[in-house]
Protein backbone atom coordinates (compact mmCIF):
# COMPACT_ATOMS: atom_id res chain seq x y z
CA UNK A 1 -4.39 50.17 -0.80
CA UNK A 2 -3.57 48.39 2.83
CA UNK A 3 -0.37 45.83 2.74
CA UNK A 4 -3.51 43.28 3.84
CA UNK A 5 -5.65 44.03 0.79
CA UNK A 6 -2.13 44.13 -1.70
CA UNK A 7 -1.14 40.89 -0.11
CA UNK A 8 -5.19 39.26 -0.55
CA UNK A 9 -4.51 40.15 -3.90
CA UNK A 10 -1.39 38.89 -4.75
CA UNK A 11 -2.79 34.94 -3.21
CA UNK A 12 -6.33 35.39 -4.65
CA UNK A 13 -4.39 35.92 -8.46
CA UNK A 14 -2.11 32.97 -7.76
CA UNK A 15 -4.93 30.44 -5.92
CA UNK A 16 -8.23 31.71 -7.14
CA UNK A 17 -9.96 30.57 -4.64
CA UNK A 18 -12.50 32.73 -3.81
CA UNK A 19 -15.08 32.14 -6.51
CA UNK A 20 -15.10 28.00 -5.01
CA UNK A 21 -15.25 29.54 -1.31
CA UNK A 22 -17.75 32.31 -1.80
CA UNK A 23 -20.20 29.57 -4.18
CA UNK A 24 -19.57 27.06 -1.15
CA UNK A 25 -20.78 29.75 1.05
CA UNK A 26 -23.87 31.58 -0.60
CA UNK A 27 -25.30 28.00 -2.17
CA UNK A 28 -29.10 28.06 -1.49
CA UNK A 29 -30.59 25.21 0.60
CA UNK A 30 -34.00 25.04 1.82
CA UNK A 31 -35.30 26.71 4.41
CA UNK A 32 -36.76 23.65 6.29
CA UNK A 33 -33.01 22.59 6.37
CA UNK A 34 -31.87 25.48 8.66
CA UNK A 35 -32.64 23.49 11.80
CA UNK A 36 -31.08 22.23 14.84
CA UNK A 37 -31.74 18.95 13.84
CA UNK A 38 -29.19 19.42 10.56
CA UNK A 39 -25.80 20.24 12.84
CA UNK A 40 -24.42 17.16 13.74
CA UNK A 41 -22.56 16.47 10.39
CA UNK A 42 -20.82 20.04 11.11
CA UNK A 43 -20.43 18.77 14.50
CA UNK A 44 -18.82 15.72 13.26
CA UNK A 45 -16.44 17.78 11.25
CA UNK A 46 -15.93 20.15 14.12
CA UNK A 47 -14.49 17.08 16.44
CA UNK A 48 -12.64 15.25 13.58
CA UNK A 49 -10.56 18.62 13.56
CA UNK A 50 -10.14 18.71 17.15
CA UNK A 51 -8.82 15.03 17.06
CA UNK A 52 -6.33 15.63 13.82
CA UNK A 53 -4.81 18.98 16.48
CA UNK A 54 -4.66 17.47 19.77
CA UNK A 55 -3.24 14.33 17.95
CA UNK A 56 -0.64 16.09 16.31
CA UNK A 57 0.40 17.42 19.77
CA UNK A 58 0.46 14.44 21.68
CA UNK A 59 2.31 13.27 19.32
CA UNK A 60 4.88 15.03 19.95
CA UNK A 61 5.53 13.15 23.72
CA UNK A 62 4.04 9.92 23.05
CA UNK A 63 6.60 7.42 22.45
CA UNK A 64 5.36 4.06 20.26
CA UNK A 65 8.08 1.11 22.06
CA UNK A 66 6.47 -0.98 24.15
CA UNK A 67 9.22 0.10 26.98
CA UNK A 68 8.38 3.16 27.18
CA UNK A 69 4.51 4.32 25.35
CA UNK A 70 3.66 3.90 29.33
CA UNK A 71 5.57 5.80 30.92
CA UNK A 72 5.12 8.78 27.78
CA UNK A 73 1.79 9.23 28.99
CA UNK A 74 2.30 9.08 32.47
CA UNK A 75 4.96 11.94 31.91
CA UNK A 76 1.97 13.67 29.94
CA UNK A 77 -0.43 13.21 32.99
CA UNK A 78 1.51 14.28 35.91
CA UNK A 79 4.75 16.08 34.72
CA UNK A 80 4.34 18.77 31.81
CA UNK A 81 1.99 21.69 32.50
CA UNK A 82 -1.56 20.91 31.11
CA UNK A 83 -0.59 17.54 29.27
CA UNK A 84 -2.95 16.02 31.61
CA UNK A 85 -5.93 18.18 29.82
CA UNK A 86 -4.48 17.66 26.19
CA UNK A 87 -4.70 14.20 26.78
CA UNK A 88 -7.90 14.18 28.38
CA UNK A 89 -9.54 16.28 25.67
CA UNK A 90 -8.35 13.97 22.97
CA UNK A 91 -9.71 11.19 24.58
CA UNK A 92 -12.99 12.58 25.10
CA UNK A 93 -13.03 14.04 21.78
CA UNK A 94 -13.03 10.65 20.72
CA UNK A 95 -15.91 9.13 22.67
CA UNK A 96 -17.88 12.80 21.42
CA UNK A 97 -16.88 12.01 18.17
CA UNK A 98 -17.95 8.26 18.01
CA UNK A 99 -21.43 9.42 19.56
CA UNK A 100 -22.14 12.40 17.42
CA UNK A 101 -21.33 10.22 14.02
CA UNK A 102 -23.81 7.59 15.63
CA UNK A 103 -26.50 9.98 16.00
CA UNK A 104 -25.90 11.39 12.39
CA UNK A 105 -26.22 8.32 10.88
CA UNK A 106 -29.17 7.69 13.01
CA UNK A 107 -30.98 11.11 11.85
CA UNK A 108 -29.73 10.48 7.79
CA UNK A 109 -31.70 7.32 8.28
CA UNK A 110 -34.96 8.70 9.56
CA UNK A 111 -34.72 11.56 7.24
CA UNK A 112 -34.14 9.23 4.69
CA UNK A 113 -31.08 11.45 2.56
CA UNK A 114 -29.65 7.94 2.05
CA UNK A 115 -32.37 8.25 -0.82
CA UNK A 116 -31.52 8.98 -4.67
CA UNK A 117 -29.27 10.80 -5.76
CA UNK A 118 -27.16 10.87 -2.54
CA UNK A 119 -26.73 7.36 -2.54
CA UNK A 120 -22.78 7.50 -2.73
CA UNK A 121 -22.84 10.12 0.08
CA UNK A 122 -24.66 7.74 2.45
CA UNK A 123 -22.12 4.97 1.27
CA UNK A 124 -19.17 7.37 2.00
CA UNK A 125 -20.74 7.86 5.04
CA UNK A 126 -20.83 4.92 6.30
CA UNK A 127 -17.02 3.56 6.04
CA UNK A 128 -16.35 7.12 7.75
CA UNK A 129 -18.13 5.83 10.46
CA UNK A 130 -15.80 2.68 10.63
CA UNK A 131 -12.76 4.55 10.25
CA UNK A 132 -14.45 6.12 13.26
CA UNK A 133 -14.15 3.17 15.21
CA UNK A 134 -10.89 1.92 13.96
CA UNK A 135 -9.55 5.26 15.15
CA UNK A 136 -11.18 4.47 18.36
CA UNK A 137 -9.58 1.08 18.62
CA UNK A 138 -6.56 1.86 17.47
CA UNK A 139 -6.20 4.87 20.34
CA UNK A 140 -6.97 2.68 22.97
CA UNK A 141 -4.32 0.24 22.03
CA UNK A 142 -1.27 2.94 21.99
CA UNK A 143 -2.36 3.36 25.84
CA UNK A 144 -1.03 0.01 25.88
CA UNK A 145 -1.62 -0.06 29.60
CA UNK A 146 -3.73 -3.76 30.97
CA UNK A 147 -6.89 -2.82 28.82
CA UNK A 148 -5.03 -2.02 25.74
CA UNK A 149 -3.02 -5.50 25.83
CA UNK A 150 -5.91 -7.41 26.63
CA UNK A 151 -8.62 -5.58 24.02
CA UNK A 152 -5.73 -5.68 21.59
CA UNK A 153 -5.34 -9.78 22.76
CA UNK A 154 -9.29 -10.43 21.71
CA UNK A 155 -9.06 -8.35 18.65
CA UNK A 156 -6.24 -10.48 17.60
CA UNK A 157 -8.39 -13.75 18.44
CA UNK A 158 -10.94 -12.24 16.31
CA UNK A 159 -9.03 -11.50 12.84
CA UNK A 160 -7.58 -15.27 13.65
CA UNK A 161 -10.86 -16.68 12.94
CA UNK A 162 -10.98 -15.24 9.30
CA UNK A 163 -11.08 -18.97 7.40
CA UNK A 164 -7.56 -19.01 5.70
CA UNK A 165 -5.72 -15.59 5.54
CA UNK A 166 -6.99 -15.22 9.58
CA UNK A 167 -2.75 -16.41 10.62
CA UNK A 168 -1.38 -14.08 8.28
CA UNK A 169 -3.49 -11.22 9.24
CA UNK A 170 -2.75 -11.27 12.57
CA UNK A 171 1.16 -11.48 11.96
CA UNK A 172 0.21 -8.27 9.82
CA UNK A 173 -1.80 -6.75 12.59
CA UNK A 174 0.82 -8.06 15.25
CA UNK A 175 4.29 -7.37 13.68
CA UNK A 176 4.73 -10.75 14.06
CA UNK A 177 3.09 -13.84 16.33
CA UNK A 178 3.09 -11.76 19.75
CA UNK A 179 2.21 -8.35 21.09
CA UNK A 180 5.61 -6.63 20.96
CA UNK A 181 7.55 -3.48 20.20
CA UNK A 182 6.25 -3.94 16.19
CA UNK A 183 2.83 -4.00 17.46
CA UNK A 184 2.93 -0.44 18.51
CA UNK A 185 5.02 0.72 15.56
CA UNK A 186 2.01 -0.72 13.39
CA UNK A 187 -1.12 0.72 15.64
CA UNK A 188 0.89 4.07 16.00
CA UNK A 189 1.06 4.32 12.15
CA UNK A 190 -2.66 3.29 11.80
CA UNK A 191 -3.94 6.01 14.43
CA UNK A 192 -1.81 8.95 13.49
CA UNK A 193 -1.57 8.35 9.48
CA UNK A 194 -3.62 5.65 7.54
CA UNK A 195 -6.88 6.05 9.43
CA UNK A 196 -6.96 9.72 9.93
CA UNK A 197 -5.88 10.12 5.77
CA UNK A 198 -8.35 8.23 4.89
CA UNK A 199 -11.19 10.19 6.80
CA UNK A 200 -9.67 13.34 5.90
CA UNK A 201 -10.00 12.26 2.31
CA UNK A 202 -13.44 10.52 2.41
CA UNK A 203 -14.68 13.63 4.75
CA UNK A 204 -13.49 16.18 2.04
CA UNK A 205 -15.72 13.68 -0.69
CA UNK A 206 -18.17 13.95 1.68
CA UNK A 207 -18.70 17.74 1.87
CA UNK A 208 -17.97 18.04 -1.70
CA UNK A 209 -20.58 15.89 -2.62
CA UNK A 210 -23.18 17.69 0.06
CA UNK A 211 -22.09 20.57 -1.56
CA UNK A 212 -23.07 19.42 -5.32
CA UNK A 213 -26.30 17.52 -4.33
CA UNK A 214 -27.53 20.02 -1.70
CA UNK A 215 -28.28 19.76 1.81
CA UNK A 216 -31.13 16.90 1.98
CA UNK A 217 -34.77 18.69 2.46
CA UNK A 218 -37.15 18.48 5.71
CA UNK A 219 -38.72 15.11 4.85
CA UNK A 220 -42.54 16.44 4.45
CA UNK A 221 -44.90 13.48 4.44
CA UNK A 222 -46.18 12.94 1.17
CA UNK A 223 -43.15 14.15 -0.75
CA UNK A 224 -42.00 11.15 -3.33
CA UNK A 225 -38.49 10.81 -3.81
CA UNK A 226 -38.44 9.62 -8.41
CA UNK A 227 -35.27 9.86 -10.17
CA UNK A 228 -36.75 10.92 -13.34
CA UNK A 229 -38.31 14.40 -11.08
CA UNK A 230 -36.23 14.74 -8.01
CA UNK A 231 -33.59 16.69 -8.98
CA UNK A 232 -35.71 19.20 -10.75
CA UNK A 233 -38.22 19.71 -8.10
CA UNK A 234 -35.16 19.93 -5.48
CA UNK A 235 -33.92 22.99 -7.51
CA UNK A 236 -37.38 24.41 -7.78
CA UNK A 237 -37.63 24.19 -3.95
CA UNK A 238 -33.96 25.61 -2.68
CA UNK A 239 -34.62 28.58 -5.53
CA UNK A 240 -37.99 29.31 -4.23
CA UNK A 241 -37.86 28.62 -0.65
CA UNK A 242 -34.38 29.15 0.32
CA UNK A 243 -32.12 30.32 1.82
CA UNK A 244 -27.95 31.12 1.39
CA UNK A 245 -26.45 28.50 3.45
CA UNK A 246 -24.33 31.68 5.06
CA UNK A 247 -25.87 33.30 7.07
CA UNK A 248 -28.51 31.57 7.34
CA UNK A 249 -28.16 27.98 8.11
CA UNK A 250 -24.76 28.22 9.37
CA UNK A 251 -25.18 29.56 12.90
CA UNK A 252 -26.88 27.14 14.19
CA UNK A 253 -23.95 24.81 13.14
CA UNK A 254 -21.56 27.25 15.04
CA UNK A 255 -23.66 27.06 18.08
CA UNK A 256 -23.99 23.51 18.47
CA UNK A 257 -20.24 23.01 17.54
CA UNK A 258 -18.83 25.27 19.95
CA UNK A 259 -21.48 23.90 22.90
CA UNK A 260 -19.51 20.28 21.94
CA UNK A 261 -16.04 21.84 22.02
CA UNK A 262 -17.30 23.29 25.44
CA UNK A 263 -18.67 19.76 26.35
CA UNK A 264 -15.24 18.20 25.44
CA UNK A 265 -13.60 20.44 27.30
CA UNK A 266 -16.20 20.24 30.77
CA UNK A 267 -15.55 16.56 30.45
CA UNK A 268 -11.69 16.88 29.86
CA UNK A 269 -11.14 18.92 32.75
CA UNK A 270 -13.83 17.49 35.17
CA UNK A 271 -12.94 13.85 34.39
CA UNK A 272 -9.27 13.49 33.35
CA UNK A 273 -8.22 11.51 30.75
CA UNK A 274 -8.29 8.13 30.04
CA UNK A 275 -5.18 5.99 31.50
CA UNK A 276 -3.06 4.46 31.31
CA UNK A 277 -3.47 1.96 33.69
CA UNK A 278 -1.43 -0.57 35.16
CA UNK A 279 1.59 -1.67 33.42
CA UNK A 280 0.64 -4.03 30.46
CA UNK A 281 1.78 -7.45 31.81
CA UNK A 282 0.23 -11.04 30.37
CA UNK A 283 0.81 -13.00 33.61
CA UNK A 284 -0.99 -10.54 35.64
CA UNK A 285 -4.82 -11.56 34.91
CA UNK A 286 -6.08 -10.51 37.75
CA UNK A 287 -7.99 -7.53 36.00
CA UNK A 288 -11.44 -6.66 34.64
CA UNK A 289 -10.69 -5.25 31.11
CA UNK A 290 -12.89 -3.45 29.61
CA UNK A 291 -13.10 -1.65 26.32
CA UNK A 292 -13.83 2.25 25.84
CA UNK A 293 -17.57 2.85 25.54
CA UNK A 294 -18.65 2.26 22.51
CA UNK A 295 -17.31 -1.30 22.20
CA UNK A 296 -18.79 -2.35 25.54
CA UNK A 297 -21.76 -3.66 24.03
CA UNK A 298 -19.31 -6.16 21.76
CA UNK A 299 -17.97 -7.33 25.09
CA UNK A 300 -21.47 -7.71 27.15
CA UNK A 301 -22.49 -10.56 23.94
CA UNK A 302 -19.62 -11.68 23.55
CA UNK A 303 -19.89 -12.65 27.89
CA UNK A 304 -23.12 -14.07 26.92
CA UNK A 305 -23.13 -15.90 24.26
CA UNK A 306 -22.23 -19.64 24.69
CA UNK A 307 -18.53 -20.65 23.25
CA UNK A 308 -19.38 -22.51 20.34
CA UNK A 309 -21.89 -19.43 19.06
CA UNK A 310 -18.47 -16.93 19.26
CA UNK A 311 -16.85 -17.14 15.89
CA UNK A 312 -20.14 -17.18 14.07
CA UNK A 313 -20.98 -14.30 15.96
CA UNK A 314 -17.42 -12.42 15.36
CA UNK A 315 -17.13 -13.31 11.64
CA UNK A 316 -21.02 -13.11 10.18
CA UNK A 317 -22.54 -10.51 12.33
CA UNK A 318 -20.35 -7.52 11.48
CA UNK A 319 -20.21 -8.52 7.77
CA UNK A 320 -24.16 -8.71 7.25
CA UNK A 321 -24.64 -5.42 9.34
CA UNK A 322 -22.15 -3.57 7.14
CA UNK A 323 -23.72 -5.38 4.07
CA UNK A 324 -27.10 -4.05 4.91
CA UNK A 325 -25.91 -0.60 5.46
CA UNK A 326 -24.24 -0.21 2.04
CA UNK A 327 -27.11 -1.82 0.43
CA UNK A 328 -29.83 0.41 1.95
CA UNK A 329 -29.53 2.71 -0.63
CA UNK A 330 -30.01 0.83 -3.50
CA UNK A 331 -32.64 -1.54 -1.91
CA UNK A 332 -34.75 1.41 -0.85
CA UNK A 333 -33.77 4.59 -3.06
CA UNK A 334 -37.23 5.88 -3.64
CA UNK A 335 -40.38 6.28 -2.57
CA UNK A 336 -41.49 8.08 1.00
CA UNK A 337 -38.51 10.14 3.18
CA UNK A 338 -40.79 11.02 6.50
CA UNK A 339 -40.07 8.93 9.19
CA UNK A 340 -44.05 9.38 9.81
CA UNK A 341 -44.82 6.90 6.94
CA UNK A 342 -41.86 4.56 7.56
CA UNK A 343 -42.39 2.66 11.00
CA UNK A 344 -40.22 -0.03 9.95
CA UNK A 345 -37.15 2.51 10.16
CA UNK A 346 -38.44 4.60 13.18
CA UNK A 347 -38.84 0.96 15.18
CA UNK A 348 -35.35 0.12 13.91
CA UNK A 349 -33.86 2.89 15.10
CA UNK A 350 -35.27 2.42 18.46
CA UNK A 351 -34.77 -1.29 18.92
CA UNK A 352 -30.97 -0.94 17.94
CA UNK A 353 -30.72 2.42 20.15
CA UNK A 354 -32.32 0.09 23.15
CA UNK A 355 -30.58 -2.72 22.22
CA UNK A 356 -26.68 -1.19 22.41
CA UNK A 357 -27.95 1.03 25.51
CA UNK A 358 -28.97 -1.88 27.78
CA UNK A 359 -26.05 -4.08 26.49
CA UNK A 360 -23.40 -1.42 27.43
CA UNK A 361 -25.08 -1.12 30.40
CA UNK A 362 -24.15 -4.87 31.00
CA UNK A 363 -21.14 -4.38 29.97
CA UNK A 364 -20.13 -1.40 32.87
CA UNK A 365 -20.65 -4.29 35.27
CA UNK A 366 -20.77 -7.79 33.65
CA UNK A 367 -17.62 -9.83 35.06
CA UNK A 368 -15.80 -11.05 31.89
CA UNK A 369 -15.50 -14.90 30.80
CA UNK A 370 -13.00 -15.68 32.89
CA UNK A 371 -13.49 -15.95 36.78
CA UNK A 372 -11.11 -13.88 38.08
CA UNK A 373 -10.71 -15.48 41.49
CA UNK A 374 -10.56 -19.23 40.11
CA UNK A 375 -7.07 -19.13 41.58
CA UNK A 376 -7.10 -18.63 45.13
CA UNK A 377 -4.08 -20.14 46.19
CA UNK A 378 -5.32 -23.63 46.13
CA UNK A 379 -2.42 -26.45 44.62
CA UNK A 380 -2.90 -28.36 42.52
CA UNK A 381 -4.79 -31.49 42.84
CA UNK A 382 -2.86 -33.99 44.27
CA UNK A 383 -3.26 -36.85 41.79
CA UNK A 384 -1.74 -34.88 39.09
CA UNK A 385 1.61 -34.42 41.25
CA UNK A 386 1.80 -37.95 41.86
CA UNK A 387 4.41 -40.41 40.27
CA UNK A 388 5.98 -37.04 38.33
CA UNK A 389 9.30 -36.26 37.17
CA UNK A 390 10.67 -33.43 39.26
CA UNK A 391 10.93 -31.18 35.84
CA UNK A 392 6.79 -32.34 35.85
CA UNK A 393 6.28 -30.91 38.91
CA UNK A 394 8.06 -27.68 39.03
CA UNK A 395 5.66 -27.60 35.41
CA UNK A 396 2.78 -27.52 38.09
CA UNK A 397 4.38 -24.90 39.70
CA UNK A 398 4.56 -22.82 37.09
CA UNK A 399 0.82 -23.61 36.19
CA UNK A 400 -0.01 -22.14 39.49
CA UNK A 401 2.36 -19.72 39.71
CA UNK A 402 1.13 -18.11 36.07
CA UNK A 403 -2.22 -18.00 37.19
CA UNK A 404 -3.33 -20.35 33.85
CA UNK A 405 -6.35 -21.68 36.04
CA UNK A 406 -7.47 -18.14 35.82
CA UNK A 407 -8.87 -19.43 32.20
CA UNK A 408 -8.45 -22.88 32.46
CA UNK A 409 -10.19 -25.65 34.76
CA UNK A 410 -8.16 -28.77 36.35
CA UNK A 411 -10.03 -31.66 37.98
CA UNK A 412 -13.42 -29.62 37.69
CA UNK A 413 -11.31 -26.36 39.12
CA UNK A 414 -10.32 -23.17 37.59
CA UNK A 415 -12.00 -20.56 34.96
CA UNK A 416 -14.24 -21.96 31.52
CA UNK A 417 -12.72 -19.52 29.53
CA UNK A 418 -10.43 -21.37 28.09
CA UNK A 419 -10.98 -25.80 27.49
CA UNK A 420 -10.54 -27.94 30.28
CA UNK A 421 -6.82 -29.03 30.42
CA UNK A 422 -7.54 -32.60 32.05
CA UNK A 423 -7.09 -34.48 28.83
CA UNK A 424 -5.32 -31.44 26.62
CA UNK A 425 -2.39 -34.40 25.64
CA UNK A 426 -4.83 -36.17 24.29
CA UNK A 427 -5.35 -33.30 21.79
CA UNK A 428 -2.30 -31.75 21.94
CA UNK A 429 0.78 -33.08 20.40
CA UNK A 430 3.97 -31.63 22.37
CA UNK A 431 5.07 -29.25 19.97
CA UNK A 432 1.09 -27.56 19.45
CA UNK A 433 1.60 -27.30 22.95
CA UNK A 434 5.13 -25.32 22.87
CA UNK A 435 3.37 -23.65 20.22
CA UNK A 436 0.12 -22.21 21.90
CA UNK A 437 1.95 -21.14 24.80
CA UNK A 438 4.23 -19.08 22.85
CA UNK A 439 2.24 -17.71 20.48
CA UNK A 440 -1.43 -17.69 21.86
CA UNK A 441 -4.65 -18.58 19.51
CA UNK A 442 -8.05 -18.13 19.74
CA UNK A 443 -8.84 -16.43 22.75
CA UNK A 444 -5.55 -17.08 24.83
CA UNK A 445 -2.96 -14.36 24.59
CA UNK A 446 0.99 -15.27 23.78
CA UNK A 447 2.90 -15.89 26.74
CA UNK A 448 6.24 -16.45 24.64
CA UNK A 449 7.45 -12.57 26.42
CA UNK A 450 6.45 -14.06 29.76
CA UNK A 451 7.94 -17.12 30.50
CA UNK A 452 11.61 -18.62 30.12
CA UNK A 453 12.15 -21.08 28.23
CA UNK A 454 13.11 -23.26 31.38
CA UNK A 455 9.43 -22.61 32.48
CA UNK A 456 7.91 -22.92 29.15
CA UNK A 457 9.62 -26.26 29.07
CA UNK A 458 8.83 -27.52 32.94
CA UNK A 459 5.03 -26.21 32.17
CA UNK A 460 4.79 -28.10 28.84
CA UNK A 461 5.92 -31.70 30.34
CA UNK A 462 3.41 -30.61 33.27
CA UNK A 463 1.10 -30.13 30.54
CA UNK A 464 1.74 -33.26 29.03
CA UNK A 465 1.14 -35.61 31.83
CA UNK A 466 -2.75 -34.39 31.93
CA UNK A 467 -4.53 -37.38 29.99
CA UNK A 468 -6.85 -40.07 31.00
CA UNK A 469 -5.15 -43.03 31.83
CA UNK A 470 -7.36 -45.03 29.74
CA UNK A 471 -6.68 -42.61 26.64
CA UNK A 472 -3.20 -42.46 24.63
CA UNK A 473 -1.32 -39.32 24.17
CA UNK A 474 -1.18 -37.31 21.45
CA UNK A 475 1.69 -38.35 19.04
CA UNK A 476 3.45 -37.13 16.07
CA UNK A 477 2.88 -39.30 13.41
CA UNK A 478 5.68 -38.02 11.16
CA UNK A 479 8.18 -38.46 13.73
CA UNK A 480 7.16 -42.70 14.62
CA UNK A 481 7.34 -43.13 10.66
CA UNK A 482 10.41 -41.70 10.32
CA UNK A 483 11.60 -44.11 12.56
CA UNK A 484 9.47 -47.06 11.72
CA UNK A 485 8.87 -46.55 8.05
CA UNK A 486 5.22 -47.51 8.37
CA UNK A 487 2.19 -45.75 10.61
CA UNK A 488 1.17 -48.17 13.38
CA UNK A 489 -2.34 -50.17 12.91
CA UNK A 490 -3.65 -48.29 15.83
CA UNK A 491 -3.20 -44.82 14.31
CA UNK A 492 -6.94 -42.69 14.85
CA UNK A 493 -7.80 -39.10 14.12
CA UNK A 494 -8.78 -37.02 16.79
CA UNK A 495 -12.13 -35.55 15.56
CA UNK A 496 -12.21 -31.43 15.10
CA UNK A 497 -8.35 -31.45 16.03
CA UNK A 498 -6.95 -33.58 12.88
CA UNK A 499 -3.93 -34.47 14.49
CA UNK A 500 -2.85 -38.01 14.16
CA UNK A 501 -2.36 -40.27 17.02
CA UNK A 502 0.70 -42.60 17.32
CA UNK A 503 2.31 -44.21 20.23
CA UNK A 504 5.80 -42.69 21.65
């Protein structure tokens, strides 16, 4: 006996695992199912692999600090031989990867195999698809080039808006209040260990359970999906019209996996990989960031839609879309699978397909919220340098010099992507002042790594000067009753701030 066939033996006694492979491999499926139009789960599987390998090699440069993740990848680029290409395949694997999973889910839909008894499978699939996406996020951020600190500054924004636990899961997120050195620790963990675990795991569920219930069959007008007959008329039909799944339905697989791999690869070498870019630096807003691909459309709405409409947007949207995806399967379990006899799905399909092509569209060219050239060198109004302290005016100096009008307008001048700062002491107390600068909220970034606490200081008595003469300035209430024992009769709230007002 060859040492091959002694040494096949010896594992096969001690694993027994070719009665699980060869049953995995032989299972009949219908013969309507061995179709091009069946590959892109395989194809999915195909690119997850591809991802898990190149990962695991760039992991092995990549660097998570925030001193030196930059200049990792630019030693992967331009200095050892062919890093350039591993990077640029695992970057493109991801955008193939996102896509293909898209399209699957798209195709599961039509074909309705969301339907009973694959209900769990459909479930399964769809948090695979937004570990997808996290994995795509969370890539992007370990760049951590202009882009990544920016996309990672709005995602933060976002999860801040969660009513109540928003703070402390953006400290989890964040490592702390700011983007730093923790943040990176955090995202590197999430991209190279939770995330991909978890899809390994669910994706192993996934096939298992694909395995068990069979390979859903060509959706045949006419053809009524009933729990109490399904299963047995399923059986009937892979038995008497079927096929083993190898050879016959797997080469097709093989041939659309390895024309993605060769895609990947086409795109890899043609195209480069992606970043990084300039060096990640919050004073330097003088950028158009823009997400990978598939969260462009996000950004084009988000441009769009008027401030107050944001958070509703951010928090409710996602929810009720993954809500309605989970409970698809239960709502609509039975009955007719051909997309010929459901126009409701075949019209969804399309009007979400048209919907996320023309807003990403948008988004390749859409200038974001804030105007970019609001500061063009202009000073600062001359009434608001006028009777000041000099520690008040070098404040304005550092206003300009930090490019905050980028985002924010003074006398009617500067970006509306952040409030108007003309009367911000009115609702801004000194300290929520000291404290926004430092540690961002809402849509502002933290500036607490780019400014010196001299500056931070000058800017926030600059800062403080900016309210209507006619109007008081924000007090701390706590502060005049500690030293006056009582709160003064003129004491008001400031509506949709809740921060008391009290004389200095």
């Amino acid at each position: 006996m060859p040492w091959y066939k002694r040494t096949y033996d010896w594992l096969e006694r001690r694993i027994q695992i070719e009665g699980p492979v060869k049953e995995a491999a032989l299972h009949y499926v219908p013969k309507s199912t061995a179709s091009w139009w069946y590959v892109f789960g395989s194809a999915s599987l195909t690119l997850l692999i591809l991802q898990v390998v190149t990962g695991i090699l760039l992991a092995l440069v990549y660097v998570p600090s925030a001193g030196h993740s930059w200049q990792s990848l630019e030693i992967l680029n331009h200095q050892l031989p062919l890093g350039w290409f591993l990077h640029a395949m695992h970057g493109w694997g991801s955008n193939f990867m996102v896509a293909v999973v898209l399209i699957h889910m798209a195709q599961v839909f039509l074909f309705g195999a969301y339907k009973f008894p694959r209900e769990l499978t459909w479930i399964l699939g769809v948090f695979m698809l937004l570990m997808t996406l996290g994995m795509a996020f969370t890539g992007q951020v370990l760049r951590f080039d202009q882009d990544a600190y920016w996309g990672l500054g709005i995602g933060a924004s976002i999860m801040g808006r969660i009513p109540f636990v928003g703070g402390q899961l953006v400290h989890l997120m964040l490592g702390g209040p700011m983007i730093n050195g923790a943040t990176l620790t955090r995202f590197f963990a999430l991209h190279v260990f939770v995330i991909p675990g978890m899809l390994l795991a669910f994706t192993g569920l996934h096939v298992w359970m694909v395995l068990k219930l069979g390979v859903n069959e060509w959706p045949m007008p006419g053809r009524i999906v009933r729990r109490e007959t399904y299963i047995k008329e399923y059986n009937e039909l892979a038995h008497s019209d079927g096929i083993p799944f190898v050879p016959g339905a797997v080469w097709k697989d093989l041939v659309f996996s390895a024309a993605i791999l060769f895609a990947v690869a086409f795109c890899a070498a043609v195209f480069g990989p992606f970043g990084p870019k300039g060096v990640p630096d919050p004073t330097i807003i003088q950028t158009v960031p823009k997400p990978d691909f598939f969260f462009l459309w996000i950004y084009t709405v988000l441009s769009f839609l008027p401030p107050e409409m944001e958070t509703p947007f951010i928090l409710i949207a996602p929810m009720i879309g993954v809500a309605v995806l989970i409970a698809l399967p239960f709502v609509a379990g039975v009955g007719e699978k051909s997309w010929w006899r459901r126009p409701v799905a075949v019209f969804s399909v399309m009007f979400l397909a048209i919907c996320w092509a023309v807003f990403t569209q948008l988004g390749t060219y859409t200038p974001w919220s804030p105007k970019m050239n609001a500061w063009s060198g202009d000073a600062v109004p001359v009434k608001y340098l006028q009777h000041r302290t000099p520690l008040e005016r070098q404040g304005a100096n550092v206003f300009q010099e930090k490019q905050c009008r980028n985002c924010h307008s003074v006398g009617g001048l500067g970006g509306q992507r952040g409030p108007a700062l003309d009367d911000v002491a009115t609702r801004l107390t000194e300290d929520q002042m000291i404290r926004q600068v430092l540690l961002g909220g809402g849509n502002m970034p933290a500036y607490g790594g780019a400014l010196s606490p001299s500056e931070t200081t000058a800017l926030v008595h600059f800062l403080d000067t900016l309210h209507p003469n006619y109007q008081p300035a924000a007090g701390d209430a706590s502060r005049y009753v500690a030293a006056h024992g009582t709160l003064p009769e003129s004491t008001t709230m400031e509506r949709g701030v809740g921060q008391t007002k009290a004389p200095r």
